[in-house]
C-alpha atoms as a PDB file:
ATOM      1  CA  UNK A   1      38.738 -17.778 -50.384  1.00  0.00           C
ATOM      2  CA  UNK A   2      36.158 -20.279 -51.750  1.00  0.00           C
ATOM      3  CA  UNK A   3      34.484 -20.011 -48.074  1.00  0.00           C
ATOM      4  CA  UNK A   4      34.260 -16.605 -47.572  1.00  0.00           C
ATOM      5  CA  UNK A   5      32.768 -16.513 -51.555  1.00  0.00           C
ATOM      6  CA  UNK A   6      30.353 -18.390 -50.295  1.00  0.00           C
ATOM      7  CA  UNK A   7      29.164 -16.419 -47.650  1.00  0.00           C
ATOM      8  CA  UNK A   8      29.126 -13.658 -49.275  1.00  0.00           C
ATOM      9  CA  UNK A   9      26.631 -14.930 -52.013  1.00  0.00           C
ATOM     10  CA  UNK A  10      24.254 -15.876 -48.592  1.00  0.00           C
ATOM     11  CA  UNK A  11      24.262 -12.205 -48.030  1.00  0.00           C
ATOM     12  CA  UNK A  12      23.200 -11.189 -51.316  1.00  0.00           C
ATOM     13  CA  UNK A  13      19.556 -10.829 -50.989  1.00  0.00           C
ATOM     14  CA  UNK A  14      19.875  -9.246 -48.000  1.00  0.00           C
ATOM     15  CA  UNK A  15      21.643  -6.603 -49.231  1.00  0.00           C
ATOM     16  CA  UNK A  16      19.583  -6.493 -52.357  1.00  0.00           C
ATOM     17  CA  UNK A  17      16.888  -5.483 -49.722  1.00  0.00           C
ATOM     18  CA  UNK A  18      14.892  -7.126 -47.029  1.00  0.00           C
ATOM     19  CA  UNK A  19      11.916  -9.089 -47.686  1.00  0.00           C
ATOM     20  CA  UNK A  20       8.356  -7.553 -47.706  1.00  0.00           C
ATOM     21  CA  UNK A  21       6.656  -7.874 -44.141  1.00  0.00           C
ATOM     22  CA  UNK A  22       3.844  -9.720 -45.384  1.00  0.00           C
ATOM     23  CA  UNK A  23       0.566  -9.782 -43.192  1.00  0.00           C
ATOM     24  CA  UNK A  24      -3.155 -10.636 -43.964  1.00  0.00           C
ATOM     25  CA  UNK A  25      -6.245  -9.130 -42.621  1.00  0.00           C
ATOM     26  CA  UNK A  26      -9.712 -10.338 -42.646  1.00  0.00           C
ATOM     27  CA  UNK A  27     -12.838  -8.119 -43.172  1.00  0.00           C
ATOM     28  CA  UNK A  28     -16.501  -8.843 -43.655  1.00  0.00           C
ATOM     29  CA  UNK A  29     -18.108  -5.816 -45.305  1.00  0.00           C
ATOM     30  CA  UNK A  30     -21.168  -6.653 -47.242  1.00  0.00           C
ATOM     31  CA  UNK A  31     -20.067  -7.906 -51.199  1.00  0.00           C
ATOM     32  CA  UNK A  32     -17.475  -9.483 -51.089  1.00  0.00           C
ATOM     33  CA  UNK A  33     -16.853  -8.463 -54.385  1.00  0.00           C
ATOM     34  CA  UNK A  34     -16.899  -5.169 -53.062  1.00  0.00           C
ATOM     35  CA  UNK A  35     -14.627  -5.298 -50.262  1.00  0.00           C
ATOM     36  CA  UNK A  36     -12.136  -6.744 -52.989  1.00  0.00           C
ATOM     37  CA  UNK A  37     -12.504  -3.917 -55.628  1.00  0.00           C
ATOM     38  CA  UNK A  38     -12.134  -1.343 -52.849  1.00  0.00           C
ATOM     39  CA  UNK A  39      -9.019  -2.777 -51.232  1.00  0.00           C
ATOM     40  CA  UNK A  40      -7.259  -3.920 -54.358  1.00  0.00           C
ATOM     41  CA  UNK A  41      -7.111   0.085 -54.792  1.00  0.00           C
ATOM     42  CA  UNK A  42      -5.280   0.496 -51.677  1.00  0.00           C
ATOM     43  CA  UNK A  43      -1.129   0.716 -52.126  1.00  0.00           C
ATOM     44  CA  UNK A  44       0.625  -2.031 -50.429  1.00  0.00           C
ATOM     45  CA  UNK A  45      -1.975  -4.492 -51.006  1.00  0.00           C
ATOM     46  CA  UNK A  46      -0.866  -7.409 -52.976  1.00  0.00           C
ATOM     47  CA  UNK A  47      -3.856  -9.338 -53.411  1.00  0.00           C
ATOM     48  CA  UNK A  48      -7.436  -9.850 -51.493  1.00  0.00           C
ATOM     49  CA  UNK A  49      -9.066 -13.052 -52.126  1.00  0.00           C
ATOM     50  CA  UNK A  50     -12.936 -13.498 -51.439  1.00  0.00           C
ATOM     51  CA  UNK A  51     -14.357 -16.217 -49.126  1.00  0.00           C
ATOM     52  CA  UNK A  52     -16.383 -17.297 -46.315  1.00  0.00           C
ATOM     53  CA  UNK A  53     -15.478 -17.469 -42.652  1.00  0.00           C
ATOM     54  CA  UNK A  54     -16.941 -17.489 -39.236  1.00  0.00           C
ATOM     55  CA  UNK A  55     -19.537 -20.314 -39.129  1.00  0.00           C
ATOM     56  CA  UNK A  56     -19.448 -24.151 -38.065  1.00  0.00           C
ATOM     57  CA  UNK A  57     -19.886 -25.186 -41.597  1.00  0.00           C
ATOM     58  CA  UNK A  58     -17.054 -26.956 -43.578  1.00  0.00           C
ATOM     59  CA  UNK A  59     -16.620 -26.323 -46.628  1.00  0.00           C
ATOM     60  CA  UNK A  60     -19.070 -23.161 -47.247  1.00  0.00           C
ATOM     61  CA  UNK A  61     -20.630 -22.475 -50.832  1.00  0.00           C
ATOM     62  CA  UNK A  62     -22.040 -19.616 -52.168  1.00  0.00           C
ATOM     63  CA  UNK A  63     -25.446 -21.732 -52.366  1.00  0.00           C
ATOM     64  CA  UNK A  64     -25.053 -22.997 -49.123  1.00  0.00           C
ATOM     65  CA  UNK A  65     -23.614 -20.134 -46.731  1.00  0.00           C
ATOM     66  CA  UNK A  66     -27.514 -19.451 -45.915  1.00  0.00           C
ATOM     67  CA  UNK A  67     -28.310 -20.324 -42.399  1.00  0.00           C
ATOM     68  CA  UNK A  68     -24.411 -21.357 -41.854  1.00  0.00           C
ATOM     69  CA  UNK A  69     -23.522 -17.991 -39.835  1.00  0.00           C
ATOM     70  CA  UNK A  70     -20.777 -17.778 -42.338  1.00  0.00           C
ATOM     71  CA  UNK A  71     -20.285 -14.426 -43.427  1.00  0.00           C
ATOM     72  CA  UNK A  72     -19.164 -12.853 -47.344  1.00  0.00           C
ATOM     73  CA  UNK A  73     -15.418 -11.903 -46.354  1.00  0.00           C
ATOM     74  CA  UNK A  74     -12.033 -11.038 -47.725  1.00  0.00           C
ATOM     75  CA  UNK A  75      -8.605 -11.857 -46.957  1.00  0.00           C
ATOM     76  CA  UNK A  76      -6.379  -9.153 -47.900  1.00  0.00           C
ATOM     77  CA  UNK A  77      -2.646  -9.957 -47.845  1.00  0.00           C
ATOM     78  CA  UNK A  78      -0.935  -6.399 -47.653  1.00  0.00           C
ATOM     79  CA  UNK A  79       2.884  -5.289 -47.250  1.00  0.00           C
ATOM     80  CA  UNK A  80       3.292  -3.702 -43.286  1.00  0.00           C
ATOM     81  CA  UNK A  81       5.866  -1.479 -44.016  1.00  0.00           C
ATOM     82  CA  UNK A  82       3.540  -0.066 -46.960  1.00  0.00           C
ATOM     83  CA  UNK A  83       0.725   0.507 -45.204  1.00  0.00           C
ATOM     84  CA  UNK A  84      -0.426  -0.439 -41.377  1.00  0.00           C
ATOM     85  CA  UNK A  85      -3.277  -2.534 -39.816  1.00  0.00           C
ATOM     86  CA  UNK A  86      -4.578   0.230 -38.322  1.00  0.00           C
ATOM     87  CA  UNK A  87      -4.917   2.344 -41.601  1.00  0.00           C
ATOM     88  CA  UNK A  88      -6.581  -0.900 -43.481  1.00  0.00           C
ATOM     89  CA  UNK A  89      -8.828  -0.297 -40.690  1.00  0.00           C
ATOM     90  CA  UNK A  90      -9.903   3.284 -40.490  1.00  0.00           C
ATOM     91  CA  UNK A  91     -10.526   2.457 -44.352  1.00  0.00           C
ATOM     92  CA  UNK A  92     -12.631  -0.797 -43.732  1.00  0.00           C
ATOM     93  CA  UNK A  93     -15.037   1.534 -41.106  1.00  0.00           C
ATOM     94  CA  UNK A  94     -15.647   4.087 -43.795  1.00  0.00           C
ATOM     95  CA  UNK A  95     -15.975   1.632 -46.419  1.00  0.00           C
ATOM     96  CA  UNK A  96     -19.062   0.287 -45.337  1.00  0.00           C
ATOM     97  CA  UNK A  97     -22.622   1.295 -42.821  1.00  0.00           C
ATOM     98  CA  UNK A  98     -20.996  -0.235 -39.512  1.00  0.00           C
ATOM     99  CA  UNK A  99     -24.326   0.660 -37.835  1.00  0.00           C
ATOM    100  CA  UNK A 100     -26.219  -1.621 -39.883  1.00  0.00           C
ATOM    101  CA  UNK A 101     -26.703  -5.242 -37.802  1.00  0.00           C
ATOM    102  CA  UNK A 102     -29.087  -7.055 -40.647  1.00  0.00           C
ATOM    103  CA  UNK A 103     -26.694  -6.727 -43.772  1.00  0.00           C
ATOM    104  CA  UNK A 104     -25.463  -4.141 -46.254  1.00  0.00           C
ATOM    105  CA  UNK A 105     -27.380  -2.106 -48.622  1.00  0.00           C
ATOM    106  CA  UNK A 106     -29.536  -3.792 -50.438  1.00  0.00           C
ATOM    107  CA  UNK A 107     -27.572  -7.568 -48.973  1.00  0.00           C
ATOM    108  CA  UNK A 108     -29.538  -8.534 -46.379  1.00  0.00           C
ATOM    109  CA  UNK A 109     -28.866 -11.598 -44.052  1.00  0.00           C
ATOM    110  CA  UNK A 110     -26.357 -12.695 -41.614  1.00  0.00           C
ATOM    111  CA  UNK A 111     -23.973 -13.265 -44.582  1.00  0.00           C
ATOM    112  CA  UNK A 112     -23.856  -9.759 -45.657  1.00  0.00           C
ATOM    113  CA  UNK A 113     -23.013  -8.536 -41.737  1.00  0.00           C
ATOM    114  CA  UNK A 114     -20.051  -6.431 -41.020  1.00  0.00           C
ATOM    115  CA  UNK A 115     -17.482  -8.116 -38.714  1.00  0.00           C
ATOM    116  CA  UNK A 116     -13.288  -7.959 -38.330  1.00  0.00           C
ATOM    117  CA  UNK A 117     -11.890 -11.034 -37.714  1.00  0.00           C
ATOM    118  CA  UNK A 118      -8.483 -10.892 -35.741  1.00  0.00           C
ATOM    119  CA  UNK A 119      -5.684 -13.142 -35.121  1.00  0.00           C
ATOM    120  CA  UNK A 120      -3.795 -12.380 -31.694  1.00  0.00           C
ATOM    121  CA  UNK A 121      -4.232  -9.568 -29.260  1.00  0.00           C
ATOM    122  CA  UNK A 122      -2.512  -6.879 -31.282  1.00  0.00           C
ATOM    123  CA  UNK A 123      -4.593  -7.134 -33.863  1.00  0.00           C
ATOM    124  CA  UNK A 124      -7.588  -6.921 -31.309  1.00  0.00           C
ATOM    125  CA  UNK A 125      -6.583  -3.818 -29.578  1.00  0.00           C
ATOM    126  CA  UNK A 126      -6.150  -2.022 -32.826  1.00  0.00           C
ATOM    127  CA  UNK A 127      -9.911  -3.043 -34.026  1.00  0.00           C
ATOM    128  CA  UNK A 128     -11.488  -2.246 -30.866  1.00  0.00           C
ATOM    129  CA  UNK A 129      -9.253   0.944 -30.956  1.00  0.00           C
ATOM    130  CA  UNK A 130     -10.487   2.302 -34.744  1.00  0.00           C
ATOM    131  CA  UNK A 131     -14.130   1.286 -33.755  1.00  0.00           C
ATOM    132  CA  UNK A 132     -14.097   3.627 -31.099  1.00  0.00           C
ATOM    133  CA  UNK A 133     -12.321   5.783 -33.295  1.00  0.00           C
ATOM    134  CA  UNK A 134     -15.446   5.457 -36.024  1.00  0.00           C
ATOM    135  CA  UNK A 135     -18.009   5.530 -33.931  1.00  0.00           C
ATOM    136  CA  UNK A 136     -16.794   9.008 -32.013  1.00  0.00           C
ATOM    137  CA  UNK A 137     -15.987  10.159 -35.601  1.00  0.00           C
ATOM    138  CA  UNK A 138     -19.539   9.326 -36.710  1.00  0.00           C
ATOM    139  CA  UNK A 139     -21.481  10.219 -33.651  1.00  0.00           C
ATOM    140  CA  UNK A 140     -23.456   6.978 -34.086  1.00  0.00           C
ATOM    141  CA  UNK A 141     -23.486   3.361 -32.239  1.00  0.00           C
ATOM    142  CA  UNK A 142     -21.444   0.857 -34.283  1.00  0.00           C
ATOM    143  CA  UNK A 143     -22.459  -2.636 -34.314  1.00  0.00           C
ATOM    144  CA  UNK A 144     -19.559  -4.791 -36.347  1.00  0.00           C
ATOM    145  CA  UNK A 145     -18.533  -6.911 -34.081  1.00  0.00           C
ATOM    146  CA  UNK A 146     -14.533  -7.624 -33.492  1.00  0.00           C
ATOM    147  CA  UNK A 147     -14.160 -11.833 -34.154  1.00  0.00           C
ATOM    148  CA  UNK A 148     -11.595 -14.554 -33.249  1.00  0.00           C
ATOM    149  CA  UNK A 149     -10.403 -15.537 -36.902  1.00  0.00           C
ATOM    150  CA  UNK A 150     -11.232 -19.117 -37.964  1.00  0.00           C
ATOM    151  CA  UNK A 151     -10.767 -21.196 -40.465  1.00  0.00           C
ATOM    152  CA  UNK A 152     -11.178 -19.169 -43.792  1.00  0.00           C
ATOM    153  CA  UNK A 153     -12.437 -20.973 -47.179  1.00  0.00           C
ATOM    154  CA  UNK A 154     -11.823 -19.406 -50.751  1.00  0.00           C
ATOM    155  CA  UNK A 155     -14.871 -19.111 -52.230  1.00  0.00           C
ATOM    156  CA  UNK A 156     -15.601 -20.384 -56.149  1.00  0.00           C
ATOM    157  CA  UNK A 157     -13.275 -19.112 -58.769  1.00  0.00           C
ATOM    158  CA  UNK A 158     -16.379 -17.107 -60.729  1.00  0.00           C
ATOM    159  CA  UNK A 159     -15.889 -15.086 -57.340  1.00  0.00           C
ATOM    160  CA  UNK A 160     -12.627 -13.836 -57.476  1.00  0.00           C
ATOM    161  CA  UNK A 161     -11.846 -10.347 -59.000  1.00  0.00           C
ATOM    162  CA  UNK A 162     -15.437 -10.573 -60.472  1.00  0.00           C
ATOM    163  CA  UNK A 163     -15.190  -6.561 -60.559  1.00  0.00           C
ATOM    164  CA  UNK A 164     -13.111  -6.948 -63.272  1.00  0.00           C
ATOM    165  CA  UNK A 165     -13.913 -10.212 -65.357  1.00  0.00           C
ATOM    166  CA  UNK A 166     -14.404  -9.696 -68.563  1.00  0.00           C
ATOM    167  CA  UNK A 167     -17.608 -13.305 -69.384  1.00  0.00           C
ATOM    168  CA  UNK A 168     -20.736 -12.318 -70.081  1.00  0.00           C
ATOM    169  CA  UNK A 169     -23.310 -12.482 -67.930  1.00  0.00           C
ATOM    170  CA  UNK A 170     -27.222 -11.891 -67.524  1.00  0.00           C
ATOM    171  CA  UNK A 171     -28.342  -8.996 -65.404  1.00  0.00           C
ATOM    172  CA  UNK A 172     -31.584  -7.307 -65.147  1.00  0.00           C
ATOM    173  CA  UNK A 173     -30.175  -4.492 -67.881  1.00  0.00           C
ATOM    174  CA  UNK A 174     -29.444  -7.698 -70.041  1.00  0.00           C
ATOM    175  CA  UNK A 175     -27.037  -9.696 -70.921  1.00  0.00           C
ATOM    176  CA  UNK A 176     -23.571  -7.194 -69.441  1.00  0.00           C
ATOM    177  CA  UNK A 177     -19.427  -8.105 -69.183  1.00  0.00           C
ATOM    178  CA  UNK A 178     -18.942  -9.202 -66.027  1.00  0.00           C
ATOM    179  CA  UNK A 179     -17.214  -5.565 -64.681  1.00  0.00           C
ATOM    180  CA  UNK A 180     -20.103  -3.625 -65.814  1.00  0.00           C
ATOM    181  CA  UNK A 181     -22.671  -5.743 -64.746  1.00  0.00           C
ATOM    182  CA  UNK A 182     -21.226  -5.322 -61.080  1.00  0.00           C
ATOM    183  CA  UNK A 183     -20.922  -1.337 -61.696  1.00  0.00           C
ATOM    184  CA  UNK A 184     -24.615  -1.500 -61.769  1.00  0.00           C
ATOM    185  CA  UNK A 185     -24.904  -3.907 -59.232  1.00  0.00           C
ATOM    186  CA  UNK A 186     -22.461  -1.693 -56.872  1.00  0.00           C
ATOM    187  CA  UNK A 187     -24.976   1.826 -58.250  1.00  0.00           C
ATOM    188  CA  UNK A 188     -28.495  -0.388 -57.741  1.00  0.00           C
ATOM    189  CA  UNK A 189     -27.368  -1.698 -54.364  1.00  0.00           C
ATOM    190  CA  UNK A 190     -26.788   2.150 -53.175  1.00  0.00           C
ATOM    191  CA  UNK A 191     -23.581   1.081 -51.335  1.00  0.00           C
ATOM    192  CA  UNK A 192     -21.438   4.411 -52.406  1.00  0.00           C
ATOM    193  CA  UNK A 193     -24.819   6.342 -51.628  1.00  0.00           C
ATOM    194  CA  UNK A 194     -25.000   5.127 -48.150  1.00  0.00           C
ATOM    195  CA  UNK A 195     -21.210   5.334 -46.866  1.00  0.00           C
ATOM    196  CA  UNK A 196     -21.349   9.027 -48.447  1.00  0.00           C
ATOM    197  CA  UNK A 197     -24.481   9.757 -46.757  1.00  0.00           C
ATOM    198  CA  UNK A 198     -22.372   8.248 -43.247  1.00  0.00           C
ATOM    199  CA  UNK A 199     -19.083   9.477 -43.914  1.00  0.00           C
ATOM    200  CA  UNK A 200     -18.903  12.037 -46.600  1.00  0.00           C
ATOM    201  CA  UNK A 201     -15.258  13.052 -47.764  1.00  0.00           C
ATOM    202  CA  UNK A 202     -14.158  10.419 -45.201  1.00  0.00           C
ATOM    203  CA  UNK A 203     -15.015   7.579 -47.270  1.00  0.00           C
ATOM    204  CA  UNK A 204     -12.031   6.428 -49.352  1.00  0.00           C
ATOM    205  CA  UNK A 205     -13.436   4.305 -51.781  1.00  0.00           C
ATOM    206  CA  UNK A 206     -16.958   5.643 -52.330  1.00  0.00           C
ATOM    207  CA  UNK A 207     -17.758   7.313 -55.896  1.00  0.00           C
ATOM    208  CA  UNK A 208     -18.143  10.692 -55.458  1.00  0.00           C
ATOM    209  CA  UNK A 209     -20.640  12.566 -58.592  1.00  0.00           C
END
């Protein structure tokens, strides 16, 4: 009795539900504070955490990643069974100007370059497969180029959910909370402008007037 009460507890979270089928992807798309408001939106998205990736440089910093061939990326750590690879994808390519090869908006620099970083063939077949997807959907060439994932480093705390932080800071408008002075930043930088311009109702995240 005492045995079989025992394997019966091991079985408990199992029946309680299986686990989450956690997976991460890893987009460059301009901002990454941007990239992190728009995907934080998306259901079946747990968390997206902003850093630098791609370069030779160790230890990146946000005063540093000049000249590094690091690029301004996110990690976003999403629930499979919620919502696919694929779908974070077709999102990411209407998210941003994937035909723009020096930056994004008003970012410019190989920092601010659009690139998908993948982890093992399946993830490259479906990135290669949703840019040709994007770029017959748009009817123009797309440049973002589909990477070997490396080693990824968080980047500084002030970073992270800056969208929504609540210090004051000093912007050109004055002195602005943190979330509003990266609402104008987002509006001055014409980044919803542009990907409506490119993709029009297609563009998930963009803020439509």
């Amino acid at each position: 009795m005492f045995k079989r009460f025992i394997f019966i507890l091991a079985l408990l979270p199992i029946a309680q539900g299986a686990a989450a089928d956690t997976q991460t992807a890893i987009f460059a798309g301009g901002c990454f504070w941007c990239v992190e408001s728009d995907f934080e939106k998306v259901q079946g998205v747990s968390e997206v955490v902003s850093g630098y990736t791609g370069g030779a440089t160790a230890n990146p910093t946000y005063d540093s990643i000049k000249g590094s061939g690091h690029y301004e990326a996110a990690t976003i750590t999403y629930d499979a069974d919620v919502v696919s690879y694929s779908q974070l994808l077709h999102a990411f390519f209407r998210s941003v100007d994937p035909t723009d090869a020096g930056g994004q908006f008003c970012d410019r620099g190989e920092s601010y370059r659009t690139a998908i970083f993948v982890s093992n063939p399946a993830e490259r077949a479906a990135a290669e497969a949703a840019k040709a997807s994007a770029q017959r959907a748009l009817g123009q060439q797309i440049v973002t180029p589909i990477l070997d994932a490396g080693t990824f480093y968080e980047a500084e705390d002030y970073h992270q959910d800056y969208y929504k932080g609540e210090n004051r800071v000093i912007t050109r408008r004055g002195v602005k909370v943190q979330s509003e002075a990266y609402a104008f930043y987002r509006e001055a930088c014409g980044r919803d402008a542009r990907v409506l311009e490119l993709w029009g109702d297609a563009a998930p995240f963009a803020h439509h007037e």
